[in-house]
C-alpha atoms as a PDB file:
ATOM      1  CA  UNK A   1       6.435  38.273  37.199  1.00  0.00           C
ATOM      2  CA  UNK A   2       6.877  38.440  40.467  1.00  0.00           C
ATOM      3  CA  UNK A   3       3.868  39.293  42.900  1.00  0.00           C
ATOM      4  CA  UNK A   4       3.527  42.319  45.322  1.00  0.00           C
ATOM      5  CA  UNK A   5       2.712  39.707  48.079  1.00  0.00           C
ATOM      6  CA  UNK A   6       6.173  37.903  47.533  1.00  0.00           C
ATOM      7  CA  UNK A   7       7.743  40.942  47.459  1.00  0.00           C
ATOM      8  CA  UNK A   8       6.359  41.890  50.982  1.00  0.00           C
ATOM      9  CA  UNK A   9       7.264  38.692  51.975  1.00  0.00           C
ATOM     10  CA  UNK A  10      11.231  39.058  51.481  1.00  0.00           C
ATOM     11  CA  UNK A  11      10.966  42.603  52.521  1.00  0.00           C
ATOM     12  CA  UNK A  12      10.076  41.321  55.843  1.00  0.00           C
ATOM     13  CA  UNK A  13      12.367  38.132  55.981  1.00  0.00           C
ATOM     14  CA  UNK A  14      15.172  40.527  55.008  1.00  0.00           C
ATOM     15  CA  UNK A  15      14.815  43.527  57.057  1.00  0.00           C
ATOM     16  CA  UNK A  16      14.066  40.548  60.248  1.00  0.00           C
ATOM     17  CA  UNK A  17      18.002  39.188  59.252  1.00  0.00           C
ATOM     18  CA  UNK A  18      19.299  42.380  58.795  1.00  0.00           C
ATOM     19  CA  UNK A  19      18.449  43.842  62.240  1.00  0.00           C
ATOM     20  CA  UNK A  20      19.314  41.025  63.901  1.00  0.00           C
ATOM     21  CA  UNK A  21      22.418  40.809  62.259  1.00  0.00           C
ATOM     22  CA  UNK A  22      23.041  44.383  62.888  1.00  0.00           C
ATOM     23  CA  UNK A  23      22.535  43.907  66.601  1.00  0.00           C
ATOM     24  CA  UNK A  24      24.797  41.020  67.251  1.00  0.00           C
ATOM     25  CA  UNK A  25      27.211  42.833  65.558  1.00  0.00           C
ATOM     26  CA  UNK A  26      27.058  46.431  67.811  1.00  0.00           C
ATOM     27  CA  UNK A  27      26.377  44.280  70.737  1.00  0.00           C
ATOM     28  CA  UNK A  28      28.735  41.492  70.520  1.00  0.00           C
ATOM     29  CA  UNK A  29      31.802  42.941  69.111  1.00  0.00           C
ATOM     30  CA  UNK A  30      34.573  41.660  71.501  1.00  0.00           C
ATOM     31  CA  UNK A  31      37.096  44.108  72.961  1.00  0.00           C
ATOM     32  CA  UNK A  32      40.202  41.973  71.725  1.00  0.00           C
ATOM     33  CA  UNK A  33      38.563  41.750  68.239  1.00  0.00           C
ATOM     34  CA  UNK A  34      40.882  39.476  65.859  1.00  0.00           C
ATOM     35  CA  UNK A  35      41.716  38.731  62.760  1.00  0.00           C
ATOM     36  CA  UNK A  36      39.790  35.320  61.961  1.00  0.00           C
ATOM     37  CA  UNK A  37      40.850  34.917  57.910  1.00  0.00           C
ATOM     38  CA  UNK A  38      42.206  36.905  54.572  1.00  0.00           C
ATOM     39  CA  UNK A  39      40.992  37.288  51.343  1.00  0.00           C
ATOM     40  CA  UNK A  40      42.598  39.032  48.919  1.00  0.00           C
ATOM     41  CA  UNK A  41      45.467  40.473  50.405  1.00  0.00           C
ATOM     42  CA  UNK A  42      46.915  40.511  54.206  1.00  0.00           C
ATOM     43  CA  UNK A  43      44.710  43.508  54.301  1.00  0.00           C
ATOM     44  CA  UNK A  44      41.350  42.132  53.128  1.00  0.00           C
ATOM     45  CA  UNK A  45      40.494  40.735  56.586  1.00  0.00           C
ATOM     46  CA  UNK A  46      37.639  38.565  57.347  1.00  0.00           C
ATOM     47  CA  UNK A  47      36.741  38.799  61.393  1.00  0.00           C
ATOM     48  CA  UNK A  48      34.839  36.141  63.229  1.00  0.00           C
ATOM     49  CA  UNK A  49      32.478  38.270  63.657  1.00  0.00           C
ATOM     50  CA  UNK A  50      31.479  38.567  60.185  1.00  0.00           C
ATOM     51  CA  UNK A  51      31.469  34.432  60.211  1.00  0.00           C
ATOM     52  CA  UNK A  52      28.831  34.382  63.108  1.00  0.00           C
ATOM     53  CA  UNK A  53      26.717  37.246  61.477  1.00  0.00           C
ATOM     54  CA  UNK A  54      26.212  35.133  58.604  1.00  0.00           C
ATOM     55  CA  UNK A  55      26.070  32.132  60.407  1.00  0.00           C
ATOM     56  CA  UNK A  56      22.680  33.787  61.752  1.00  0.00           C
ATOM     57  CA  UNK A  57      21.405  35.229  58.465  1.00  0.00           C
ATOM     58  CA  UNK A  58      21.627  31.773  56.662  1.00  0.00           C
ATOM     59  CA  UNK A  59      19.699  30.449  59.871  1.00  0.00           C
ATOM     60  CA  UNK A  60      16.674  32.915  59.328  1.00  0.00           C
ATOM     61  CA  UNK A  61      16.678  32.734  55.780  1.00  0.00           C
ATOM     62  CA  UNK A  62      16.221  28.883  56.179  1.00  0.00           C
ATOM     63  CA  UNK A  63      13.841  28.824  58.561  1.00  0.00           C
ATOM     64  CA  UNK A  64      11.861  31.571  56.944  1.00  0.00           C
ATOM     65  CA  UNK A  65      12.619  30.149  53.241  1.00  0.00           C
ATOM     66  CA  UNK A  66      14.264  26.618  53.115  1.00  0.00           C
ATOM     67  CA  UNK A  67      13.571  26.480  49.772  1.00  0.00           C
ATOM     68  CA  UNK A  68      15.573  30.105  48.426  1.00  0.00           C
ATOM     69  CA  UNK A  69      18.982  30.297  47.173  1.00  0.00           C
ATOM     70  CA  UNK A  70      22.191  32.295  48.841  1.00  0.00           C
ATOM     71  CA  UNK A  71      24.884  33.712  47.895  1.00  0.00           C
ATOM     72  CA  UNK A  72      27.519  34.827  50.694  1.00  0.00           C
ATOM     73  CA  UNK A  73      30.628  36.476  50.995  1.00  0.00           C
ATOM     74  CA  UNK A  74      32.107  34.418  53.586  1.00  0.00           C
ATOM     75  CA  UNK A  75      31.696  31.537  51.693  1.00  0.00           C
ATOM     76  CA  UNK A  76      27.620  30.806  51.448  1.00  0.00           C
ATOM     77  CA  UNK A  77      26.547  29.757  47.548  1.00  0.00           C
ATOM     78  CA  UNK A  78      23.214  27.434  47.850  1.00  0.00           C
ATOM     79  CA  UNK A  79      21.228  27.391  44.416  1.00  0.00           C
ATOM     80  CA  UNK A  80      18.017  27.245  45.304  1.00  0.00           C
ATOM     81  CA  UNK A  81      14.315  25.787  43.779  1.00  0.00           C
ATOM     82  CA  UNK A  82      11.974  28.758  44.195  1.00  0.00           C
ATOM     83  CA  UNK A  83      13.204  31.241  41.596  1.00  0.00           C
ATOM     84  CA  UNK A  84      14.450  33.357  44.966  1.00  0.00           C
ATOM     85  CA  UNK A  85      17.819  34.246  45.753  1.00  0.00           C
ATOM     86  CA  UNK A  86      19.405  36.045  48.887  1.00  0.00           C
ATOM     87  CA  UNK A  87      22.633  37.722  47.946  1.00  0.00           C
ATOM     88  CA  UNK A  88      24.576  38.734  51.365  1.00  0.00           C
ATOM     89  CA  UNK A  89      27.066  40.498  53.068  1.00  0.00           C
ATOM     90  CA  UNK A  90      26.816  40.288  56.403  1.00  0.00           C
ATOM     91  CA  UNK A  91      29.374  42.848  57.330  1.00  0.00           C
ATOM     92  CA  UNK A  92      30.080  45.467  54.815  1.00  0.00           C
ATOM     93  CA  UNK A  93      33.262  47.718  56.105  1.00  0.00           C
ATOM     94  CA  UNK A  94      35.175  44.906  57.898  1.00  0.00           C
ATOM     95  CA  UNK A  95      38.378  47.134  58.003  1.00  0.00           C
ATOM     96  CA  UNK A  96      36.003  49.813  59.567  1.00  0.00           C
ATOM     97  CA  UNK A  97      34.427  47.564  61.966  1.00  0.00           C
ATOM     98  CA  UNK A  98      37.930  46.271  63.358  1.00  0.00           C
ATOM     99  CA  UNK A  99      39.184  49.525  63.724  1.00  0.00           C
ATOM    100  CA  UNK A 100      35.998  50.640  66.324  1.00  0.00           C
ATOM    101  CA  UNK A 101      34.686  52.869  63.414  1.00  0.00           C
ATOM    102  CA  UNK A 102      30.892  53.277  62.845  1.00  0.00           C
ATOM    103  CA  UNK A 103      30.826  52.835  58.832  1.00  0.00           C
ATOM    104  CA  UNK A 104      29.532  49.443  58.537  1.00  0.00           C
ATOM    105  CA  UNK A 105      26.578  47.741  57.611  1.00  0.00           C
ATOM    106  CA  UNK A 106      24.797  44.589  56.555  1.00  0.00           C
ATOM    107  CA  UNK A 107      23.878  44.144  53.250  1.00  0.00           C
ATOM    108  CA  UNK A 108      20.664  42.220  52.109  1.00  0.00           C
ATOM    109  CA  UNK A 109      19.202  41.793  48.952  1.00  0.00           C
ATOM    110  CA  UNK A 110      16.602  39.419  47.486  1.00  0.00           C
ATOM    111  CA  UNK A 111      16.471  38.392  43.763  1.00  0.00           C
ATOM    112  CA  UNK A 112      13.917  37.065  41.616  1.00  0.00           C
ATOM    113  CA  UNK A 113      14.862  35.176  38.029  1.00  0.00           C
ATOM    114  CA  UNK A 114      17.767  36.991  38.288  1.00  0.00           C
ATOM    115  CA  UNK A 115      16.755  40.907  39.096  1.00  0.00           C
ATOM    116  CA  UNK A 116      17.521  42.158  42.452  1.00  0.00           C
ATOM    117  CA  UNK A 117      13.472  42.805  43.684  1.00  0.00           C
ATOM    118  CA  UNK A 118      14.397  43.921  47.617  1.00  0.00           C
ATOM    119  CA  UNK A 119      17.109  45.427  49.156  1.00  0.00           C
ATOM    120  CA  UNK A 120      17.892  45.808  53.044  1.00  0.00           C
ATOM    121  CA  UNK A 121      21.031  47.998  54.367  1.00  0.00           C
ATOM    122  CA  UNK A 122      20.992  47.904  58.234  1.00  0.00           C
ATOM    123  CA  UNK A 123      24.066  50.763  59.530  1.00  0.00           C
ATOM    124  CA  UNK A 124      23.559  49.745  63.566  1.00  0.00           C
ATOM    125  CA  UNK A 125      26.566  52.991  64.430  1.00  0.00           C
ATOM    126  CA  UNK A 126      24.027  55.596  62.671  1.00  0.00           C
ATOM    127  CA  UNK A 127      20.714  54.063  64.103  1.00  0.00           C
ATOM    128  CA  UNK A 128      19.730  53.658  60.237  1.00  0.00           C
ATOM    129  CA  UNK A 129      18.094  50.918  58.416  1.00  0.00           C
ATOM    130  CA  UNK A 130      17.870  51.616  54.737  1.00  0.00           C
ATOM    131  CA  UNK A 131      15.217  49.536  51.988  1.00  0.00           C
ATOM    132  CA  UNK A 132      13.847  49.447  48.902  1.00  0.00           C
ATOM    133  CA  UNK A 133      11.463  47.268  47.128  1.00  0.00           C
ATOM    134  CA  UNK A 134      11.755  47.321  42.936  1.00  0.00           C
ATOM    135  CA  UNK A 135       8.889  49.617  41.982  1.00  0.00           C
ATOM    136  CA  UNK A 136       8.274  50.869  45.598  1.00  0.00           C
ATOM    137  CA  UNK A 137      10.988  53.892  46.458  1.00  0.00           C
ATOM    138  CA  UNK A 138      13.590  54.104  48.583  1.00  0.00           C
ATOM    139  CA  UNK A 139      12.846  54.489  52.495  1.00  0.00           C
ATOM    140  CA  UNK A 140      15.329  55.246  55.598  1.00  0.00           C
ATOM    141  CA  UNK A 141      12.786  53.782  58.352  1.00  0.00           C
ATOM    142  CA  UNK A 142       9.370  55.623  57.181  1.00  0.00           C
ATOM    143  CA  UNK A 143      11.076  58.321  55.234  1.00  0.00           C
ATOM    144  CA  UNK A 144      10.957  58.505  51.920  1.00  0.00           C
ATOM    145  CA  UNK A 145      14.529  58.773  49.901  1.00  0.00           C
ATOM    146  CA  UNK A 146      15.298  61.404  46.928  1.00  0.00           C
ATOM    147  CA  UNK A 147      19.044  61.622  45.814  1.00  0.00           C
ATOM    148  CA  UNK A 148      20.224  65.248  45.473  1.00  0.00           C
ATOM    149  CA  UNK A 149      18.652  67.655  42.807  1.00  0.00           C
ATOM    150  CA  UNK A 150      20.899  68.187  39.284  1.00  0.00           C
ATOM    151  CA  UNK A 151      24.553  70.059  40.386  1.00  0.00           C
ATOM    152  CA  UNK A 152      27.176  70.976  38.002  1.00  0.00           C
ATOM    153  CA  UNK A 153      30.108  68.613  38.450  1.00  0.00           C
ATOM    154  CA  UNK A 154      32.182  70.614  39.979  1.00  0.00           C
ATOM    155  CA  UNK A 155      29.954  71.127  42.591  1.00  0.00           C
ATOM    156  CA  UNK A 156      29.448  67.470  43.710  1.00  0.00           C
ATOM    157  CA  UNK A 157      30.499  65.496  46.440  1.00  0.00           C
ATOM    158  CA  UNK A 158      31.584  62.147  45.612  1.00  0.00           C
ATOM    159  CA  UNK A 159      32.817  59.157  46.827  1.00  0.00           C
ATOM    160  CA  UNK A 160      34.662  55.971  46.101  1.00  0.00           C
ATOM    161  CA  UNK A 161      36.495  53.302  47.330  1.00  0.00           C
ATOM    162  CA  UNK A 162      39.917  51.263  46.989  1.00  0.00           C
ATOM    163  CA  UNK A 163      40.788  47.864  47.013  1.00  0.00           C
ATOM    164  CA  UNK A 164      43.071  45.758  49.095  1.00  0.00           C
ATOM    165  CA  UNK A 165      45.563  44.620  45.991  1.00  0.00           C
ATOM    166  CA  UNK A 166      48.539  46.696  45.822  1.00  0.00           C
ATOM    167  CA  UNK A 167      48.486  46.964  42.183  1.00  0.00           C
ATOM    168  CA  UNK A 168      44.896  47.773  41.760  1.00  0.00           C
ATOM    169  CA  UNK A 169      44.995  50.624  44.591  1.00  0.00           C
ATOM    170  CA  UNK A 170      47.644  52.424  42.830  1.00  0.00           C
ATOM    171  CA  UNK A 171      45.522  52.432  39.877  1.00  0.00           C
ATOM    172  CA  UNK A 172      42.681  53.874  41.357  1.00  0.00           C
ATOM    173  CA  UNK A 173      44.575  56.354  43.521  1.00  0.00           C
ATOM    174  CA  UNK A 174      45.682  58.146  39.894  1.00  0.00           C
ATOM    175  CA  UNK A 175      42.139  58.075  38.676  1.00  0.00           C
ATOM    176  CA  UNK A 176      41.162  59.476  41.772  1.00  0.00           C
ATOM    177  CA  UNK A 177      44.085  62.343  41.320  1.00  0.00           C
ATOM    178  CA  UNK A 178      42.594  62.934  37.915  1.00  0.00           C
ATOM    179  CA  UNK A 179      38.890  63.042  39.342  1.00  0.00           C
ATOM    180  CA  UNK A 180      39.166  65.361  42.432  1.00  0.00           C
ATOM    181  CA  UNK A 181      40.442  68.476  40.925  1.00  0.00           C
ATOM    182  CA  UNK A 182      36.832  68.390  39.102  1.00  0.00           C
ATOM    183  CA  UNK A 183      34.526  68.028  41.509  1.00  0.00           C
ATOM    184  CA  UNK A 184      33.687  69.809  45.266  1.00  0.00           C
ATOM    185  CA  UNK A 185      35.686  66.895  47.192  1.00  0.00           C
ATOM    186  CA  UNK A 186      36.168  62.997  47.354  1.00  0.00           C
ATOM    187  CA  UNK A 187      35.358  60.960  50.766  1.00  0.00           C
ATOM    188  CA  UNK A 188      36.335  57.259  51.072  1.00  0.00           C
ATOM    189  CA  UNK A 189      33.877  55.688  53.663  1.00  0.00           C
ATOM    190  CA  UNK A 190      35.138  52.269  53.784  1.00  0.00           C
ATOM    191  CA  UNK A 191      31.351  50.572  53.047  1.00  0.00           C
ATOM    192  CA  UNK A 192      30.168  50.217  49.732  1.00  0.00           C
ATOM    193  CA  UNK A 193      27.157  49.583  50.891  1.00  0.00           C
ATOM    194  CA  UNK A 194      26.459  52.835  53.063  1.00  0.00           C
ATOM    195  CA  UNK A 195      28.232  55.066  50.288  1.00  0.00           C
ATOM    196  CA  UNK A 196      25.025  53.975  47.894  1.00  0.00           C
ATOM    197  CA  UNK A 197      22.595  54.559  50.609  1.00  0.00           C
ATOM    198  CA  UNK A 198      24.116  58.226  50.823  1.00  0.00           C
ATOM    199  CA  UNK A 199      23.747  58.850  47.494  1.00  0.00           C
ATOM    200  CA  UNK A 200      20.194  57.390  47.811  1.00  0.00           C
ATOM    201  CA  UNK A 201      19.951  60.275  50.827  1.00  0.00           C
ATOM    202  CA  UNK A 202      21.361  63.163  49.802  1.00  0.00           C
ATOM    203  CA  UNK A 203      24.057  62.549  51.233  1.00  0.00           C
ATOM    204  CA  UNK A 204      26.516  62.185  48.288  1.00  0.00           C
ATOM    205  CA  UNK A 205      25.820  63.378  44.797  1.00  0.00           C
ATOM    206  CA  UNK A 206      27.608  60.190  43.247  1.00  0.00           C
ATOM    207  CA  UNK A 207      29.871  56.928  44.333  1.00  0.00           C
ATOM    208  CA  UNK A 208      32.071  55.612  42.254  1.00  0.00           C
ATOM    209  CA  UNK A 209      34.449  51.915  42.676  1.00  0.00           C
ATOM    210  CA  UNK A 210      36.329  49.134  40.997  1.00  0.00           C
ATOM    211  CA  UNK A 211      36.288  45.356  42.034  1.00  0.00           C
ATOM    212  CA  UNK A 212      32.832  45.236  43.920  1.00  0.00           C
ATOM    213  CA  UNK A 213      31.465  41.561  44.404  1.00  0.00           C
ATOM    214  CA  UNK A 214      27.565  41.205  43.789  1.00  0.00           C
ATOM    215  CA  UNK A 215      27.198  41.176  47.802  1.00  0.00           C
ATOM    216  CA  UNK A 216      28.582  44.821  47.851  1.00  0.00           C
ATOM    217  CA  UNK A 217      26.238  46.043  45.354  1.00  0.00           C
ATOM    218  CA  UNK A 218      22.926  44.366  45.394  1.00  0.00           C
ATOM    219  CA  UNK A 219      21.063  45.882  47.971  1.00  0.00           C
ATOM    220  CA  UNK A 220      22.806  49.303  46.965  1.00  0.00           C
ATOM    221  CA  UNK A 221      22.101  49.258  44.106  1.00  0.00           C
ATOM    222  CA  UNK A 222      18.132  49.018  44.248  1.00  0.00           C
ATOM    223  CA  UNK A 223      17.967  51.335  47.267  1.00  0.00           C
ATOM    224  CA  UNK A 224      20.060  54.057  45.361  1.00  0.00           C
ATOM    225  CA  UNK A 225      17.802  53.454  41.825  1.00  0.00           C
ATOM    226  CA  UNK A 226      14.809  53.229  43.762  1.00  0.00           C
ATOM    227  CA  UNK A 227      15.712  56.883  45.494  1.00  0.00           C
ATOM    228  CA  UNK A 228      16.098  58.218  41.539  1.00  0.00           C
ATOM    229  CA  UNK A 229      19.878  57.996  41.292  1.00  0.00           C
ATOM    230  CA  UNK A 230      21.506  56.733  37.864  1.00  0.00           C
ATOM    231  CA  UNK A 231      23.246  53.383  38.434  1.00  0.00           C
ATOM    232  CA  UNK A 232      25.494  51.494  35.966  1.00  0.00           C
ATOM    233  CA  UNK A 233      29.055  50.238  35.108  1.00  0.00           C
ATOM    234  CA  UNK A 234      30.824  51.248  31.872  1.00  0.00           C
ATOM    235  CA  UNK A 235      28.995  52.857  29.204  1.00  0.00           C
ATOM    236  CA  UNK A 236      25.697  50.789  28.068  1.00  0.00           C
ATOM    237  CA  UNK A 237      26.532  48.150  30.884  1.00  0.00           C
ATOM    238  CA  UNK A 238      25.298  47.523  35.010  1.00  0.00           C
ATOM    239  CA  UNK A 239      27.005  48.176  37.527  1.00  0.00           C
ATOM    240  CA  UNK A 240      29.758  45.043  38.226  1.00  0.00           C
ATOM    241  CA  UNK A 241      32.804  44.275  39.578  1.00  0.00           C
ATOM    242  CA  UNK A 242      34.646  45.856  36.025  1.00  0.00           C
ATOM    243  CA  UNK A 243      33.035  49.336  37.318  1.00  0.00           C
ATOM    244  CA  UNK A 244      30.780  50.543  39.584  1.00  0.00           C
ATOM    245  CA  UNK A 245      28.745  53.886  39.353  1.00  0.00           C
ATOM    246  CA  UNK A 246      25.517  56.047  41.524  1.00  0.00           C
ATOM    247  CA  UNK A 247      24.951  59.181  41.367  1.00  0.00           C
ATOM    248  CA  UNK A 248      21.901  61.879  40.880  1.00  0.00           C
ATOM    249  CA  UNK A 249      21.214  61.968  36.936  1.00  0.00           C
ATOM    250  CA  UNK A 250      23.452  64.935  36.177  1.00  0.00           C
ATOM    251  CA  UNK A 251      26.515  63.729  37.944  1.00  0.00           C
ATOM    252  CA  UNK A 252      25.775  60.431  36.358  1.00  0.00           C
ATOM    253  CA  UNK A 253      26.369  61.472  32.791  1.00  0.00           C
ATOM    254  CA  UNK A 254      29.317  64.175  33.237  1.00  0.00           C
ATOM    255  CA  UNK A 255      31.327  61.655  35.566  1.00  0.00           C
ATOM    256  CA  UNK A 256      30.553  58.408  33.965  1.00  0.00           C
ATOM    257  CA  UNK A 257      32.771  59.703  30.658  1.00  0.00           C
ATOM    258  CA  UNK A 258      35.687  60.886  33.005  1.00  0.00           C
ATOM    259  CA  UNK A 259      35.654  57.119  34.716  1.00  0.00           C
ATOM    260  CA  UNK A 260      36.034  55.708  31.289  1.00  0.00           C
ATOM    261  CA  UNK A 261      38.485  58.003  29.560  1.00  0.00           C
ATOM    262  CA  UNK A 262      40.565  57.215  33.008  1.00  0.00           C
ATOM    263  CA  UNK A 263      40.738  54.015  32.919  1.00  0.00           C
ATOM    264  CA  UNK A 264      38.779  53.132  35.779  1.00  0.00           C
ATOM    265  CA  UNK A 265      37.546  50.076  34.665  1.00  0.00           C
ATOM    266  CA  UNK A 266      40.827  48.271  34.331  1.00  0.00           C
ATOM    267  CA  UNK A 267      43.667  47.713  37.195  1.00  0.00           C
END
């Protein structure tokens, strides 16, 4: 089991790499901002900004903890000795952030034998640094996070996301069109990340997406759970890349059945 003191430990190792992250990132964004790599598709663009952001987490979390394991998106994947392991995204909203938009964030998460124990969402646009510690609540700087109180379905705000494949987004754009005439609306922010903080605020009564990769949802995850949302994948199964689901208990258990008898889980 792991101790309280550890847990303050990577708490403060992560929210240290997170800000500082965060910072370079609002600060040194260059005006002629480029295209650096792609992932999945022309349109799943990695900048070079997102390199040098986790250029500097790995250098923190190595200093601070030489002897932890990472996982990165941009390319990270270090195993480890001490039973610790820092799952990252260093810029969550790419798209967003090359367009000048303010929905982006870095994501950081600690693990310990395998359960996510701290999670660290920095959003440097909204001023906003998000945490949770496993057992401890939910916090947005010294404020304590609730998700929203029980609403009826069709009442509830809720968001999602879409992928860069072609395939897959034309998938998910019908199971959208077969969501959205049940519920109050549908946003698409553009960061995983952020859209699981807002449920963990309030600010969305559920979030909903296909194809995540564990450095979209780790830190998420735990902050939304922590905050007293319902978090999971298909029925009886996490949250994953298959299917990804927060929302406030209610929403949780009338949308979760719509996701599956859509299809949601599968391109």
């Amino acid at each position: 089991m792991i101790s309280e003191e550890l847990k303050a430990e990577l708490l403060e190792v992560g929210m240290e790499a997170a800000r500082q992250a965060g910072a370079l990132l609002r600060d040194g964004r260059p005006a002629d901002l480029a295209v650096a790599a792609t992932k999945t598709s022309p349109i799943d663009v990695v900048t070079e900004m997102d390199i040098a952001a986790e250029k500097l987490i790995t250098g923190i979390l190595a200093e601070r903890r030489p002897e932890d394991g990472l996982l990165g998106e941009e390319g990270a994947d270090i195993p480890g000795t001490s039973g610790v392991r820092w799952v990252v995204d260093p810029l969550d909203g790419t798209v967003n952030y090359l367009y000048g938009l303010p929905s982006w964030g870095v994501s950081i998460a600690a693990e310990y034998a395998g359960e996510t124990v701290v999670g660290v969402v920095a959003a440097p646009m909204r001023g906003e640094v998000y945490h949770a510690v496993l057992g401890g609540g939910a916090w947005l700087g010294t404020a304590r996070l609730a998700c929203r109180a029980a609403a009826p379905l069709d009442q509830a705000l809720v968001g999602t996301g879409f992928a860069y494949v072609q395939t897959r987004r034309a998938h998910q754009a019908d199971v959208a069109q077969r969501i959205i005439p049940l519920v109050r609306d549908i946003r698409r922010g553009g960061s995983a990340a952020l859209d699981l903080c807002d449920v963990a605020a309030g600010r969305l009564d559920g979030y909903y997406e296909r194809g995540l990769n564990p450095w979209d949802l780790a830190a998420g995850d735990l902050i939304a759970r922590e905050a007293g949302a319902v978090t999971g994948g298909r029925p009886g199964e996490p949250a994953s890349g298959e299917l990804a689901l927060a929302a406030s208990p209610a929403v949780f258990a009338s949308l979760q059945p719509l996701l599956e008898e859509a299809g949601a889980w599968h391109d």
